[in-house]
Protein backbone atom coordinates (compact mmCIF):
# COMPACT_ATOMS: atom_id res chain seq x y z
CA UNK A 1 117.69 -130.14 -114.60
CA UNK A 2 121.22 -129.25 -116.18
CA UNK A 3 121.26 -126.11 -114.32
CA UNK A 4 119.80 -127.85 -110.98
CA UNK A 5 122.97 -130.12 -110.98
CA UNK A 6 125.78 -127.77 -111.78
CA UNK A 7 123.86 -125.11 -109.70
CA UNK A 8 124.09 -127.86 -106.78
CA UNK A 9 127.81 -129.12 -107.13
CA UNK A 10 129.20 -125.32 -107.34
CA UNK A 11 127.18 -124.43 -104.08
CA UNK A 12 128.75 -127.97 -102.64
CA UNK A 13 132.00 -127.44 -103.69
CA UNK A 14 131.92 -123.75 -102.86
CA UNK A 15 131.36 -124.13 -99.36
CA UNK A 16 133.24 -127.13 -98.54
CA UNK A 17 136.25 -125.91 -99.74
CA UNK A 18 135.82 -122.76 -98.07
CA UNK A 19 135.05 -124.63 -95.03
CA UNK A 20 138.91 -126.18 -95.77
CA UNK A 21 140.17 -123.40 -96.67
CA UNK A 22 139.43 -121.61 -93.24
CA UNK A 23 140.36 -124.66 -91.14
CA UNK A 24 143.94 -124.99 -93.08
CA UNK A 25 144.61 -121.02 -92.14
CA UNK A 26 143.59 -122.05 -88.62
CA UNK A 27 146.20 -125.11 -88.90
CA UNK A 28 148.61 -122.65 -90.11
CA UNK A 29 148.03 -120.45 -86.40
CA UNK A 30 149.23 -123.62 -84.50
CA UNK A 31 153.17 -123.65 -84.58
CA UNK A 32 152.83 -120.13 -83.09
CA UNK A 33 151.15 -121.05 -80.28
CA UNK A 34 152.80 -124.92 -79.58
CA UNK A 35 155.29 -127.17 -81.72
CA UNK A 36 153.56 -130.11 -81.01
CA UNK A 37 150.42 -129.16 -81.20
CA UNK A 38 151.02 -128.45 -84.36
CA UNK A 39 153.18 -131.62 -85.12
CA UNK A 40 150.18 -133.67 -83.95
CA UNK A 41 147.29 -131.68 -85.10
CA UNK A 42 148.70 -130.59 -88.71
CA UNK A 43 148.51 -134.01 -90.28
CA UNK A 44 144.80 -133.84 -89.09
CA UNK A 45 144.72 -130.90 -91.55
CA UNK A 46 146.31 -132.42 -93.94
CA UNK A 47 144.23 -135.90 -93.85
CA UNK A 48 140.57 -133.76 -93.53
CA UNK A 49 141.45 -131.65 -96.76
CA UNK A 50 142.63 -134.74 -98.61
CA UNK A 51 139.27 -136.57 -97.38
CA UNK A 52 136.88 -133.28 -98.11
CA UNK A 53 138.91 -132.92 -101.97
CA UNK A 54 138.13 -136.45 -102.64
CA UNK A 55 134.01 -136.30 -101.45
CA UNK A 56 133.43 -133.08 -103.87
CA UNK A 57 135.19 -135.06 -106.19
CA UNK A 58 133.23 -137.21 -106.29
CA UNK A 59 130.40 -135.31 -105.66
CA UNK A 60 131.62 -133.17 -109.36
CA UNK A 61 132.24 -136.80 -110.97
CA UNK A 62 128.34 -138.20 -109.69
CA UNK A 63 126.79 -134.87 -111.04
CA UNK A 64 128.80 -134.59 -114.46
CA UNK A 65 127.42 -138.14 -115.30
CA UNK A 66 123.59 -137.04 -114.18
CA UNK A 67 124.26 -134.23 -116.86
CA UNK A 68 125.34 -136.08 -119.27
CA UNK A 69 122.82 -138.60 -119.06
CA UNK A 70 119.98 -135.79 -119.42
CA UNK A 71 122.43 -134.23 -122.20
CA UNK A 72 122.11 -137.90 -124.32
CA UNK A 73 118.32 -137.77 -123.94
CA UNK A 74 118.30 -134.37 -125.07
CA UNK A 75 120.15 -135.41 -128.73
CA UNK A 76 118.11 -138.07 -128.85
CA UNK A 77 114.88 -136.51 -128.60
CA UNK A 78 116.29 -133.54 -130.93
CA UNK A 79 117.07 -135.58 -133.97
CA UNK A 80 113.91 -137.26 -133.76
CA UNK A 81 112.51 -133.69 -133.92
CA UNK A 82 114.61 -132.70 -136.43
CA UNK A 83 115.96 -129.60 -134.11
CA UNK A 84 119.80 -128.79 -133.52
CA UNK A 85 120.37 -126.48 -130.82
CA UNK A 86 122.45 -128.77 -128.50
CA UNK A 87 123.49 -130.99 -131.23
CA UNK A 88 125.60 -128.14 -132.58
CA UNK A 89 127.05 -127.84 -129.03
CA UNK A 90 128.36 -131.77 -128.82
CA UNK A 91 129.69 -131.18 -132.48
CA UNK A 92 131.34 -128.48 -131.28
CA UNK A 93 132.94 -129.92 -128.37
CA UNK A 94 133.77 -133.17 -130.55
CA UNK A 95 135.51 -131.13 -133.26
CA UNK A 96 137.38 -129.36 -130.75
CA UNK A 97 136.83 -126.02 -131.52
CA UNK A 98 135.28 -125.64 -128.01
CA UNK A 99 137.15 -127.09 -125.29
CA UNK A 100 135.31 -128.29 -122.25
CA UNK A 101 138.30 -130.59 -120.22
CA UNK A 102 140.30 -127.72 -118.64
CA UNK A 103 138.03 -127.04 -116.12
CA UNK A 104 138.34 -130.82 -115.30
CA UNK A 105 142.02 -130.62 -115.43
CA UNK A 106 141.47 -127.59 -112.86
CA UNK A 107 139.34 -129.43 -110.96
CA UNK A 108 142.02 -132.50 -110.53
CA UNK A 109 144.62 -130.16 -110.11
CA UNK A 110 142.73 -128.38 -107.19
CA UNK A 111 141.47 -131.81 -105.34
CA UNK A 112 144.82 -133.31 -105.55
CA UNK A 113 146.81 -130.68 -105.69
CA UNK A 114 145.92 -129.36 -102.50
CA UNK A 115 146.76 -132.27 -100.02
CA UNK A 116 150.06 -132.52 -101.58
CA UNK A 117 151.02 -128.80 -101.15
CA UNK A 118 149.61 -129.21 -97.52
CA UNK A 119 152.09 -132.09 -96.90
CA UNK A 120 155.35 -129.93 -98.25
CA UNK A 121 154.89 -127.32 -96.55
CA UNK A 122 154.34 -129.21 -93.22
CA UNK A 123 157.57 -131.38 -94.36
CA UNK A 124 158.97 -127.12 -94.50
CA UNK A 125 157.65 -125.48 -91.38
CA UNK A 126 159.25 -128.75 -89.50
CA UNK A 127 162.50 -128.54 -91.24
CA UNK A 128 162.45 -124.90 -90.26
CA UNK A 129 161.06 -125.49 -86.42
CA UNK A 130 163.79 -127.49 -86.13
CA UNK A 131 166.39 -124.66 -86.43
């Protein structure tokens, strides 16, 4: 069931953000064609990435807990068993010899990140459309 749910948010994620991706490089083709087109169309852009970062977010965040719901069943039916296989795993983790929040960190850093670099550089194309 682990797998099902990180199988399912990578395939989400994956294609919604190349789905962003591709309609931020076809934001980027407006100022050749019109300034402002592009003045009025860009902060679209801008406002559908934010909103499409935010829902596989969230998406990420309501998976991660499904997991780790399942994950807390699992070591509590192994120590009734007396087994240790993903015990040793969560010690792990909880010593920190195996670190598992940078791909978080990477994750909040992409799905924030992203918005904000889309807003400076429109702030930077208009400073420079103006010349």
């Amino acid at each position: 069931m682990i797998r099902h749910y990180d199988d399912l948010s990578m395939r989400f994620g994956a294609m919604t953000q190349a789905g962003v991706l591709i309609f931020i490089g076809l934001g980027f083709g407006l100022p050749g064609k019109d300034r402002a087109t592009f003045l009025y169309l860009f902060p679209f852009v801008i406002v559908f990435s934010g909103m499409s970062s935010l829902v596989v977010h969230l998406w990420f965040k309501r998976h991660r807990g499904i997991s780790q719901i399942k994950i807390r069943r699992i070591l509590e039916i192994e120590k009734e068993l007396g087994w240790r296989q993903f015990l040793m795993v969560d010690e792990t983790i909880k010593s920190g010899r195996l670190e598992g929040k940078p791909v978080r960190n990477m994750l909040n850093v992409l799905h924030l990140g992203l918005p904000i670099l889309l807003v400076i550089a429109y702030l930077m194309i208009l400073c420079c459309m103006g010349r």
